[in-house]
N, C-alpha and C. Protein backbone atom coordinates (compact mmCIF):
# COMPACT_ATOMS: atom_id res chain seq x y z
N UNK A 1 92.93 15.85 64.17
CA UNK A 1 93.14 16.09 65.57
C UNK A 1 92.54 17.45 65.92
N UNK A 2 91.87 17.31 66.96
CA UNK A 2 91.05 18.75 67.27
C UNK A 2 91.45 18.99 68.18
N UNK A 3 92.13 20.33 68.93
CA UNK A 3 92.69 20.79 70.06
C UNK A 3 91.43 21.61 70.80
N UNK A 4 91.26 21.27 71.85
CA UNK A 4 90.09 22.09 72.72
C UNK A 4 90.80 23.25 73.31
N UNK A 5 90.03 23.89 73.18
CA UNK A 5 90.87 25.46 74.18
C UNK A 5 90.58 25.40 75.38
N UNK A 6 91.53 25.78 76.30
CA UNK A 6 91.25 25.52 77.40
C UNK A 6 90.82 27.39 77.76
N UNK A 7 89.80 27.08 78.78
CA UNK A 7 89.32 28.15 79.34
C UNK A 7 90.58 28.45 80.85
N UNK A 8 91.35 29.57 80.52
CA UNK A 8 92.32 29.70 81.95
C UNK A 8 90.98 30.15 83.79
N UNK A 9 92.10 29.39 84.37
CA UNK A 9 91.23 29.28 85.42
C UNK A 9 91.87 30.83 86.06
N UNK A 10 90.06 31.28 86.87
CA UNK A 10 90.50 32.45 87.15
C UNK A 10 91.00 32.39 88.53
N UNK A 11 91.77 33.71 88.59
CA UNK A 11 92.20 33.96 90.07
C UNK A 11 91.15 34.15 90.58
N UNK A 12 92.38 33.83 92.20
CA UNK A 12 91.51 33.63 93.41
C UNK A 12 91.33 35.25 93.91
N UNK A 13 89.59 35.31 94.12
CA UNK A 13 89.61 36.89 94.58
C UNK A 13 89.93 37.15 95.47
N UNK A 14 90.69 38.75 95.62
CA UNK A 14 91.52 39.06 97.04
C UNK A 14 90.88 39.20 97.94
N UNK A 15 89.60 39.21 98.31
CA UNK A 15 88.81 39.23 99.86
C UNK A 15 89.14 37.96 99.58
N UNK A 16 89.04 36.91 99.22
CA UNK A 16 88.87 35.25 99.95
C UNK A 16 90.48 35.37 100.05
N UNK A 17 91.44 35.44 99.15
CA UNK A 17 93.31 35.50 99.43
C UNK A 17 93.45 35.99 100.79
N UNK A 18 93.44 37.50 101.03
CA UNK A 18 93.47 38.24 101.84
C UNK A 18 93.08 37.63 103.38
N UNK A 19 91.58 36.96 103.11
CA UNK A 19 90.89 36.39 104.63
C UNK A 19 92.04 34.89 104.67
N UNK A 20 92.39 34.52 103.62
CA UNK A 20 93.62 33.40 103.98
C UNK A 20 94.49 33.33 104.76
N UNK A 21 95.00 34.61 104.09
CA UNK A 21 96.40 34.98 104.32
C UNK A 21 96.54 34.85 105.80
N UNK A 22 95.45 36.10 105.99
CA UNK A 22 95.42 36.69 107.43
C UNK A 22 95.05 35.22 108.20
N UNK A 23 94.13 34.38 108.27
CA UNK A 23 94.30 32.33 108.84
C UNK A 23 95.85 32.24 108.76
N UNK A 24 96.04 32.09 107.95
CA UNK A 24 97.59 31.88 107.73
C UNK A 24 98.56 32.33 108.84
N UNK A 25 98.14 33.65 109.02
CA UNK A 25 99.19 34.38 109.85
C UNK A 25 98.63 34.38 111.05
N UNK A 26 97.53 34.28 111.73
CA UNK A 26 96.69 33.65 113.13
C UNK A 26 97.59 32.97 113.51
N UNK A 27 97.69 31.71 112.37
CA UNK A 27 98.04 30.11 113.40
C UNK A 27 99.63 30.41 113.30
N UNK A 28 99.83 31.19 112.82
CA UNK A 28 101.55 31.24 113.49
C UNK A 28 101.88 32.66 114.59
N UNK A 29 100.66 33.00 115.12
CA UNK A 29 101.58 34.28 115.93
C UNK A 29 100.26 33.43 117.05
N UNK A 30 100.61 34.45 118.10
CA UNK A 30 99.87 34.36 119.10
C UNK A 30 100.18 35.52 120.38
N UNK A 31 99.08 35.38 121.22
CA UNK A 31 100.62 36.35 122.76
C UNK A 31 100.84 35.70 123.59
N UNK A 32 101.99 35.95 124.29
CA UNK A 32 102.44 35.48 124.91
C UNK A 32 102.53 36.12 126.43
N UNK A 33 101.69 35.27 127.76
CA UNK A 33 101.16 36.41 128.50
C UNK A 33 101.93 36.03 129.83
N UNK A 34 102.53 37.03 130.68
CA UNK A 34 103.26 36.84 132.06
C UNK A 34 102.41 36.36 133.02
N UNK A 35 102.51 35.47 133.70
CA UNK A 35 101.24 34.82 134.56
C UNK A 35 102.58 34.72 135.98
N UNK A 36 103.80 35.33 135.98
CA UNK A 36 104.71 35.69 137.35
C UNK A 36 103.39 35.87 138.48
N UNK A 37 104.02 35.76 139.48
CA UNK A 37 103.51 36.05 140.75
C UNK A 37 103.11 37.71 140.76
N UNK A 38 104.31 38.42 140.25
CA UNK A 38 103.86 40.06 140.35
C UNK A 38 103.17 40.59 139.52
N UNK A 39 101.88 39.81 138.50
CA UNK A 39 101.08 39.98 138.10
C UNK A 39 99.51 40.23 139.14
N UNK A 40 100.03 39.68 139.75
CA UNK A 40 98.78 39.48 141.35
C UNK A 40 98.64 41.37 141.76
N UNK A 41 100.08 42.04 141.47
CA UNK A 41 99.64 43.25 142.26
C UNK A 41 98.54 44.17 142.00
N UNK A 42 98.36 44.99 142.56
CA UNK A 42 97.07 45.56 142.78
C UNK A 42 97.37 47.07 141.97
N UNK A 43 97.12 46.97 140.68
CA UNK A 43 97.33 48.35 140.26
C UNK A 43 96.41 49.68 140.13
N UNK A 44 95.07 49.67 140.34
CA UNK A 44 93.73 50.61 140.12
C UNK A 44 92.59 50.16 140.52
N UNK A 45 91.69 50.86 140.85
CA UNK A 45 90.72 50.62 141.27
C UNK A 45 90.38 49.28 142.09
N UNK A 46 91.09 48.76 142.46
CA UNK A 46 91.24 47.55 143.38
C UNK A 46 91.62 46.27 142.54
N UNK A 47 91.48 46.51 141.38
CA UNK A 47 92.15 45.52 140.45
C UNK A 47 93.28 45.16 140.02
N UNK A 48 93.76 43.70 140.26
CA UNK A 48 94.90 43.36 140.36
C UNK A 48 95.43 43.66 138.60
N UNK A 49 97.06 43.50 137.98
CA UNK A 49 97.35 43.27 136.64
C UNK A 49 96.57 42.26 136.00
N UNK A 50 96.90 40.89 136.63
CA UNK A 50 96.43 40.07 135.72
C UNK A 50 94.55 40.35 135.08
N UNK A 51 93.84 40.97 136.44
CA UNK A 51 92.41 41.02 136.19
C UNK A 51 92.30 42.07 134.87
N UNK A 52 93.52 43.00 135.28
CA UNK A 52 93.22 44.10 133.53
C UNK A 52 93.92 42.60 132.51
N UNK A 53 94.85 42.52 132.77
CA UNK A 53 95.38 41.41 131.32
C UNK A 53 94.05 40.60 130.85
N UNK A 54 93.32 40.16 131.82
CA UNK A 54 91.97 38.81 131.70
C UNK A 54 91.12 40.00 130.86
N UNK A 55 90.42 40.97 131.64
CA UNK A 55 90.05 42.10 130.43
C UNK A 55 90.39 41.75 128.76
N UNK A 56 91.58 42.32 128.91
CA UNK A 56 92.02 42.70 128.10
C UNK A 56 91.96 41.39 126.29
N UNK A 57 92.20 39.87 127.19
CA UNK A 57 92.53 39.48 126.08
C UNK A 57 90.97 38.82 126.13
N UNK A 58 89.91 39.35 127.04
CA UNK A 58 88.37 38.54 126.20
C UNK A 58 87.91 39.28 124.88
N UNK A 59 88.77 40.68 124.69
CA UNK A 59 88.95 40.90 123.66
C UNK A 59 89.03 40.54 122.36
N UNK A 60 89.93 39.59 122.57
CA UNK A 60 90.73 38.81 121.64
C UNK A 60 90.29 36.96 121.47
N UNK A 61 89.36 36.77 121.57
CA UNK A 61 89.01 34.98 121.66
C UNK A 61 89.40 34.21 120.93
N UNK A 62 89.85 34.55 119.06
CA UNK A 62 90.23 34.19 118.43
C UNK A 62 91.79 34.08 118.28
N UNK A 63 92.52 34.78 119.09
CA UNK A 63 93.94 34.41 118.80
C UNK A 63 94.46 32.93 119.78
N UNK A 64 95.45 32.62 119.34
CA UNK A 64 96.40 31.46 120.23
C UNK A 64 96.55 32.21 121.63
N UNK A 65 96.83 31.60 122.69
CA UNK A 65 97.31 32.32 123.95
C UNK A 65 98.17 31.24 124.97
N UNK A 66 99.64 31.85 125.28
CA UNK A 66 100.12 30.85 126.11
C UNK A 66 100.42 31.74 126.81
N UNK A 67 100.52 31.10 128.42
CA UNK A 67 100.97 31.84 129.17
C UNK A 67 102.43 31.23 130.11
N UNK A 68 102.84 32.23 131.02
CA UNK A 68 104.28 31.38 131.39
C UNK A 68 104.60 32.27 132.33
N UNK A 69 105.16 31.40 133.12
CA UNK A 69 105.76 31.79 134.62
C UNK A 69 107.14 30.88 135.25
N UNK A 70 107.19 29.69 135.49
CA UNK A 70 108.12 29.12 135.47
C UNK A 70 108.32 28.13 134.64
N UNK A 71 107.03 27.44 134.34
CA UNK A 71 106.71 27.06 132.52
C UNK A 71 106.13 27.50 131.98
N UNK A 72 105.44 27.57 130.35
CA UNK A 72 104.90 27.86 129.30
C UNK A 72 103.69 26.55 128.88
N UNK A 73 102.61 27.45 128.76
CA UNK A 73 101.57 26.28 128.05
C UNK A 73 100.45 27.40 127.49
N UNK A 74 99.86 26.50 125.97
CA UNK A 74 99.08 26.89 125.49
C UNK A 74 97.50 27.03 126.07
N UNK A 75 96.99 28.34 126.64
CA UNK A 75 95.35 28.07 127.34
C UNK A 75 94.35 28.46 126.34
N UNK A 76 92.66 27.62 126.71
CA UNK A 76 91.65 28.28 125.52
C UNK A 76 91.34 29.50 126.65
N UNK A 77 91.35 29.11 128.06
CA UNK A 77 90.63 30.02 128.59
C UNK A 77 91.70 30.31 130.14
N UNK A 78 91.58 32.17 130.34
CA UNK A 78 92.86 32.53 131.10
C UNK A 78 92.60 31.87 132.62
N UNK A 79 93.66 31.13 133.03
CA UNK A 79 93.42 31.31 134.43
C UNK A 79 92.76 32.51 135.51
N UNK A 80 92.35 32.58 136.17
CA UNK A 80 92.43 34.19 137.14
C UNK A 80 93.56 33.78 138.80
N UNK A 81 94.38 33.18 138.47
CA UNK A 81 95.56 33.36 139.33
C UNK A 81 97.03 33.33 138.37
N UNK A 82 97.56 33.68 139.61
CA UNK A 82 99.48 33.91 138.76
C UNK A 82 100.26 33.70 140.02
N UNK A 83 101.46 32.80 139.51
CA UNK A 83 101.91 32.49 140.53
C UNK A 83 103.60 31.99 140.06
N UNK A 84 104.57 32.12 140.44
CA UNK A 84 105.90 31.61 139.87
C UNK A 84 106.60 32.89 139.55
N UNK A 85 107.46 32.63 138.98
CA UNK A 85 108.50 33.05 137.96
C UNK A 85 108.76 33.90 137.03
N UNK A 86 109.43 34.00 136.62
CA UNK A 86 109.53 34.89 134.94
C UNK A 86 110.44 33.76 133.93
N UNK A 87 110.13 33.06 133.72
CA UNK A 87 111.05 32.08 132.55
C UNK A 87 110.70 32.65 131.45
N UNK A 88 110.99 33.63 130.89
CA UNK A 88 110.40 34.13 129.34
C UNK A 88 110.75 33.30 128.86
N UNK A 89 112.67 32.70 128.82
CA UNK A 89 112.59 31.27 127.67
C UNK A 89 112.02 30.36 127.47
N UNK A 90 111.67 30.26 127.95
CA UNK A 90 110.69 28.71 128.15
C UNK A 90 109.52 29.00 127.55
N UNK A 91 109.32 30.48 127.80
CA UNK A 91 107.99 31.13 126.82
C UNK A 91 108.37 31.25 125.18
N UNK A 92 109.28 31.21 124.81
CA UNK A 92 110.03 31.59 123.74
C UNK A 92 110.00 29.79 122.85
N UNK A 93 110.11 29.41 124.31
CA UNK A 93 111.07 28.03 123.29
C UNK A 93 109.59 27.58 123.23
N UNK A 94 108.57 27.41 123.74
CA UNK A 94 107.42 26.43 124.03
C UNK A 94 106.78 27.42 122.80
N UNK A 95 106.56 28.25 122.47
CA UNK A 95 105.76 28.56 121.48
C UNK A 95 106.44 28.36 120.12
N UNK A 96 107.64 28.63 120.05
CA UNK A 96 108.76 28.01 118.96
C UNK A 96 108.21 26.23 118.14
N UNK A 97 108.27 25.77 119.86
CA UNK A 97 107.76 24.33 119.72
C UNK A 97 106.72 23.93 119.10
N UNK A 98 105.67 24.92 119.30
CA UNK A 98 104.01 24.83 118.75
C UNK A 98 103.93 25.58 117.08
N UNK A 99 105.03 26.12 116.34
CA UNK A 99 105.07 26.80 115.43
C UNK A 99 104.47 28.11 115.01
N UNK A 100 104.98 28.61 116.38
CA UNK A 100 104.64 30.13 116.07
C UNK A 100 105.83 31.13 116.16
N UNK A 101 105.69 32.12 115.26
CA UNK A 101 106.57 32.72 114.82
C UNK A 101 106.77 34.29 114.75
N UNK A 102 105.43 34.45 115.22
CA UNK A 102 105.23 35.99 116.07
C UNK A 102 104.49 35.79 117.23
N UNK A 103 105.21 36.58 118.29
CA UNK A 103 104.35 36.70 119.43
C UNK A 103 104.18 38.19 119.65
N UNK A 104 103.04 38.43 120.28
CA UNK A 104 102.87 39.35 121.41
C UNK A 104 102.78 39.33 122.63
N UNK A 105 104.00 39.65 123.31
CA UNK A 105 104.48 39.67 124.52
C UNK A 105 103.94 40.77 125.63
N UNK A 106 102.98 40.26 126.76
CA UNK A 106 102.54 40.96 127.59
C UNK A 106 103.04 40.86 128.88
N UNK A 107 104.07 41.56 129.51
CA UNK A 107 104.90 41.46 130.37
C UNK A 107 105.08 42.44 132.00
N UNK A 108 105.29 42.33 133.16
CA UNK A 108 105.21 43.30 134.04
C UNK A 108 107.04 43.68 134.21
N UNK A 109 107.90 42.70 133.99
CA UNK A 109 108.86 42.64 134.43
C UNK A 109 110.09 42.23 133.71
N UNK A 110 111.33 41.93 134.20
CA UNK A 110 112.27 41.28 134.08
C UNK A 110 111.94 39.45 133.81
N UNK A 111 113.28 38.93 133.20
CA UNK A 111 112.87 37.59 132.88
C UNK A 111 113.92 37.34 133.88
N UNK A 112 113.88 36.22 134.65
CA UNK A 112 114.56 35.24 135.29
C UNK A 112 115.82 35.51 134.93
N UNK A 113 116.07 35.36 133.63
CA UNK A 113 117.82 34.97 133.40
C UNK A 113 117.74 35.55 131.44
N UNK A 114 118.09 36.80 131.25
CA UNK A 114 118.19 38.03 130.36
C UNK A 114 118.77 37.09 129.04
N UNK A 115 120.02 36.50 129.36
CA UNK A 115 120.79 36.00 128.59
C UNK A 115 120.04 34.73 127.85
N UNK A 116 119.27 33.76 128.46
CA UNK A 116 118.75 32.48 128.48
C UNK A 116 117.65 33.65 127.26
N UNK A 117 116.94 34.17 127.56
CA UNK A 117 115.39 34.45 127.00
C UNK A 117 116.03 35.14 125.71
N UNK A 118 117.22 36.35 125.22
CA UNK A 118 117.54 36.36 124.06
C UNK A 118 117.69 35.59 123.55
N UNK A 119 118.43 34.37 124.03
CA UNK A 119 118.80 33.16 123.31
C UNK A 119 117.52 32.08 122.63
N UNK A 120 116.75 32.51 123.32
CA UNK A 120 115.32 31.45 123.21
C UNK A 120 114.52 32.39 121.91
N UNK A 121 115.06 33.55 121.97
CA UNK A 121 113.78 34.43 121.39
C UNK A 121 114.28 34.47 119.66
N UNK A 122 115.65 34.29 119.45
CA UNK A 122 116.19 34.03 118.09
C UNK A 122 115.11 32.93 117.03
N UNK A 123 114.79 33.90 116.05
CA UNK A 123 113.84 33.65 115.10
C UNK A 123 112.34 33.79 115.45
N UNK A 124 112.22 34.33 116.55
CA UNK A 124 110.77 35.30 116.29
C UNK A 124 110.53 36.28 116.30
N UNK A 125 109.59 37.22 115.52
CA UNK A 125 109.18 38.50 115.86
C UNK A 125 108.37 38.34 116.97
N UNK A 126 108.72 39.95 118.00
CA UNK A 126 108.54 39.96 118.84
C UNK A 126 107.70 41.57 118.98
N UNK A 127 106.47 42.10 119.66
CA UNK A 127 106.22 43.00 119.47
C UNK A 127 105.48 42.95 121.00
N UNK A 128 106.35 43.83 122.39
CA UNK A 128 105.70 43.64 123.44
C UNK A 128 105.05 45.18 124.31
N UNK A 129 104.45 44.91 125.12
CA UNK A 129 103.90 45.65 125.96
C UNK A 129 104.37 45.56 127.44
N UNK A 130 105.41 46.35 127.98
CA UNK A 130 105.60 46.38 129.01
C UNK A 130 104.24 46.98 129.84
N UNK A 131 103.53 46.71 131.28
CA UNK A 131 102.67 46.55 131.82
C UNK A 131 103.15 47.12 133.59
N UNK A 132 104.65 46.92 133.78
CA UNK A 132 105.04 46.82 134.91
C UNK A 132 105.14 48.30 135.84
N UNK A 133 105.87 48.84 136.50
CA UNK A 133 106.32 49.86 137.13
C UNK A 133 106.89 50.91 136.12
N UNK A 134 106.17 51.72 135.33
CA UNK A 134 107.56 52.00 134.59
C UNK A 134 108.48 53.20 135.01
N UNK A 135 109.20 53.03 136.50
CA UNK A 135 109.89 52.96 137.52
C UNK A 135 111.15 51.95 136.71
N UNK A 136 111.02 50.93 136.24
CA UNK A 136 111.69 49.87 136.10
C UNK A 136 112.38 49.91 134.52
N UNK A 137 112.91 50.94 134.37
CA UNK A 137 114.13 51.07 133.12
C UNK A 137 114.78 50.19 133.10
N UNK A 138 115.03 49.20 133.63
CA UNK A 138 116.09 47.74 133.05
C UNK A 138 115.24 47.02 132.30
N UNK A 139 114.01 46.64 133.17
CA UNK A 139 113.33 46.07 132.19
C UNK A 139 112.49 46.71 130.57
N UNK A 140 112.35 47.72 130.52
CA UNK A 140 112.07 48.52 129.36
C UNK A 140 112.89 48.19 128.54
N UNK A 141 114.40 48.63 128.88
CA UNK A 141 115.79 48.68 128.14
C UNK A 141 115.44 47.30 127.35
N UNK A 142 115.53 46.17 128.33
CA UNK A 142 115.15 45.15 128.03
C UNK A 142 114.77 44.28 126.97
N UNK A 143 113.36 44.71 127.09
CA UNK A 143 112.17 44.54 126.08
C UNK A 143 112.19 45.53 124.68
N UNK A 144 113.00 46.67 124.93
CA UNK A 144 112.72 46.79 123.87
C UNK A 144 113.86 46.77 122.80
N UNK A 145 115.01 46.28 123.69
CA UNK A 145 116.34 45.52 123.02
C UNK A 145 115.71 44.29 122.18
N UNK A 146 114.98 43.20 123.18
CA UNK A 146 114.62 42.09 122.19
C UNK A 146 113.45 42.38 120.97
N UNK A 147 113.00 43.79 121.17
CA UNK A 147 111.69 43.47 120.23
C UNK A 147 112.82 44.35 119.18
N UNK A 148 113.55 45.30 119.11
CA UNK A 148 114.65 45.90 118.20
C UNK A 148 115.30 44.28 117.40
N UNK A 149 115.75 43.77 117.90
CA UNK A 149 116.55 42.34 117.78
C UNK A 149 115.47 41.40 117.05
N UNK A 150 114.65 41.55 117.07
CA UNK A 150 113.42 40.80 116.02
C UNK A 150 112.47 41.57 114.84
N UNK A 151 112.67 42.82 114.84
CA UNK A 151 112.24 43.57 114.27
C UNK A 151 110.61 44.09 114.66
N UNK A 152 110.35 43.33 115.92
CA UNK A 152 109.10 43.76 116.61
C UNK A 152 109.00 45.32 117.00
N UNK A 153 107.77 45.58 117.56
CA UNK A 153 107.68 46.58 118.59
C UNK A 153 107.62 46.77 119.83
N UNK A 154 107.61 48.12 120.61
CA UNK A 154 107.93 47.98 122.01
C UNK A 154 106.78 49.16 122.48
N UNK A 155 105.72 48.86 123.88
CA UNK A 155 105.49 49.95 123.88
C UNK A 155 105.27 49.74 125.19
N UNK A 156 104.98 51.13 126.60
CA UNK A 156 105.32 50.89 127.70
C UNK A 156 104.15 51.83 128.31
N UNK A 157 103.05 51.09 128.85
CA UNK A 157 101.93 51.71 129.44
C UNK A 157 101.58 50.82 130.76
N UNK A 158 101.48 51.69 131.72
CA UNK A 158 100.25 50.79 133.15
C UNK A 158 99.13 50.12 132.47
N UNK A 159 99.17 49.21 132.75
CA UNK A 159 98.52 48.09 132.51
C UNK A 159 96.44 48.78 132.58
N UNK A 160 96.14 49.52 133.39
CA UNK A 160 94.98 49.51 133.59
C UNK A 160 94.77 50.55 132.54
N UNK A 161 95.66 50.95 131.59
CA UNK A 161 95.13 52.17 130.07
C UNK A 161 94.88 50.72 129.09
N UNK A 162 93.69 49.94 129.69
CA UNK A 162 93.27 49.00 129.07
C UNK A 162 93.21 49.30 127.48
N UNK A 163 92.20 50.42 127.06
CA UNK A 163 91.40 50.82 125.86
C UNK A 163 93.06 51.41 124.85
N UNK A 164 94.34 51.70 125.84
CA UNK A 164 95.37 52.03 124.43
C UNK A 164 95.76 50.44 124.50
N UNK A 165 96.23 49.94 125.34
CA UNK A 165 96.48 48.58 124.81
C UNK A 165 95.73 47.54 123.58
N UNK A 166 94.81 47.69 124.16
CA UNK A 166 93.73 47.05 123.03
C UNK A 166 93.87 47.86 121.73
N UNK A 167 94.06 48.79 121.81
CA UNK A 167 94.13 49.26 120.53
C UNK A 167 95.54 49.09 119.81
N UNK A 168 96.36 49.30 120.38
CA UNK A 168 97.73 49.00 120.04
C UNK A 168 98.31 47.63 119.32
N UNK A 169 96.99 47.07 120.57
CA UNK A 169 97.02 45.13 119.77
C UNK A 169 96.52 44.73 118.53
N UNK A 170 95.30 45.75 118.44
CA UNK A 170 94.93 45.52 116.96
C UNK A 170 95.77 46.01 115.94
N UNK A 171 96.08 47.24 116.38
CA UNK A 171 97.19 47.59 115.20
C UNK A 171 98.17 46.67 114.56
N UNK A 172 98.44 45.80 115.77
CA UNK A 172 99.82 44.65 115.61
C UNK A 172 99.37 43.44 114.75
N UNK A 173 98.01 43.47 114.95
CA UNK A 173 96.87 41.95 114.17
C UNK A 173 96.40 42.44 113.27
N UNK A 174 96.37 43.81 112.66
CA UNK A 174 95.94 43.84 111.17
C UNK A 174 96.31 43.74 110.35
């Protein structure tokens, strides 16, 4: 009886692991973007929020993107209107639904109903960008109660300091 040796198979090298991983962790996070009516306002240079948010995420082509106002849906490409609501739960639960498990939350405001959207937001990390008045300490308090409560982050800039946002976002995607 002759036993062959087996040659052990080698590991997988960490640039190809690493570029996995990071696929891996793409298809479960995404952001999650406020498309409310008070995204329409007019914050700089004649440009409304949402037009810096649209900026902001052609940035980004490769991530997931849903947006939500009185519902939640997954887009390839951003609307340029906003109109409705603040249902964050529904933002919470609809990306839950699609299997994602980190978001980045881009927000001007308050959610509809505070109690409903903690409840929705249980079991994701959450890491957001308030965008709104920041005049508006309830909603800060807010946001950065739920991103504390997920172990996310919180950070609170006017929307048109486009170039720290973007940078802030990458920090969150590397």
């Amino acid at each position: 009886m002759s036993l062959v040796k087996s040659t052990p198979i080698s590991p997988i090298k960490s640039d190809f692991r690493s570029r996995f991983e990071n696929e891996f962790k793409r298809g479960q996070r995404a952001f999650l973007l406020d498309y409310s009516g008070s995204m329409e306002y007019v914050e700089s240079k004649g440009r409304t929020r949402l037009q810096h948010l649209i900026s902001i995420m052609d940035k980004f082509p490769n991530e997931r993107k849903f947006i939500f106002s009185g519902d939640c849906k997954e887009v390839h490409s951003l609307p340029t209107t906003a109109i409705g609501s603040t249902d964050l739960a529904e933002g919470f639960e609809e990306v839950k639904r699609c299997g994602i498990s980190h978001v980045v939350l881009i927000t001007d405001g308050e959610p509809d109903d505070e109690e409903s959207a903690e409840q929705a937001a249980k079991g994701l990390k959450i890491d957001a960008f308030f965008v709104g008045s920041q005049d508006n300490v309830r909603a800060k308090e807010f946001l950065r109660r739920l991103c504390d409560n997920s172990g996310g982050s919180f950070d609170s800039t006017n929307i048109s300091n486009v170039q720290q946002i973007e940078s802030g976002i990458r920090g969150l995607l590397a």
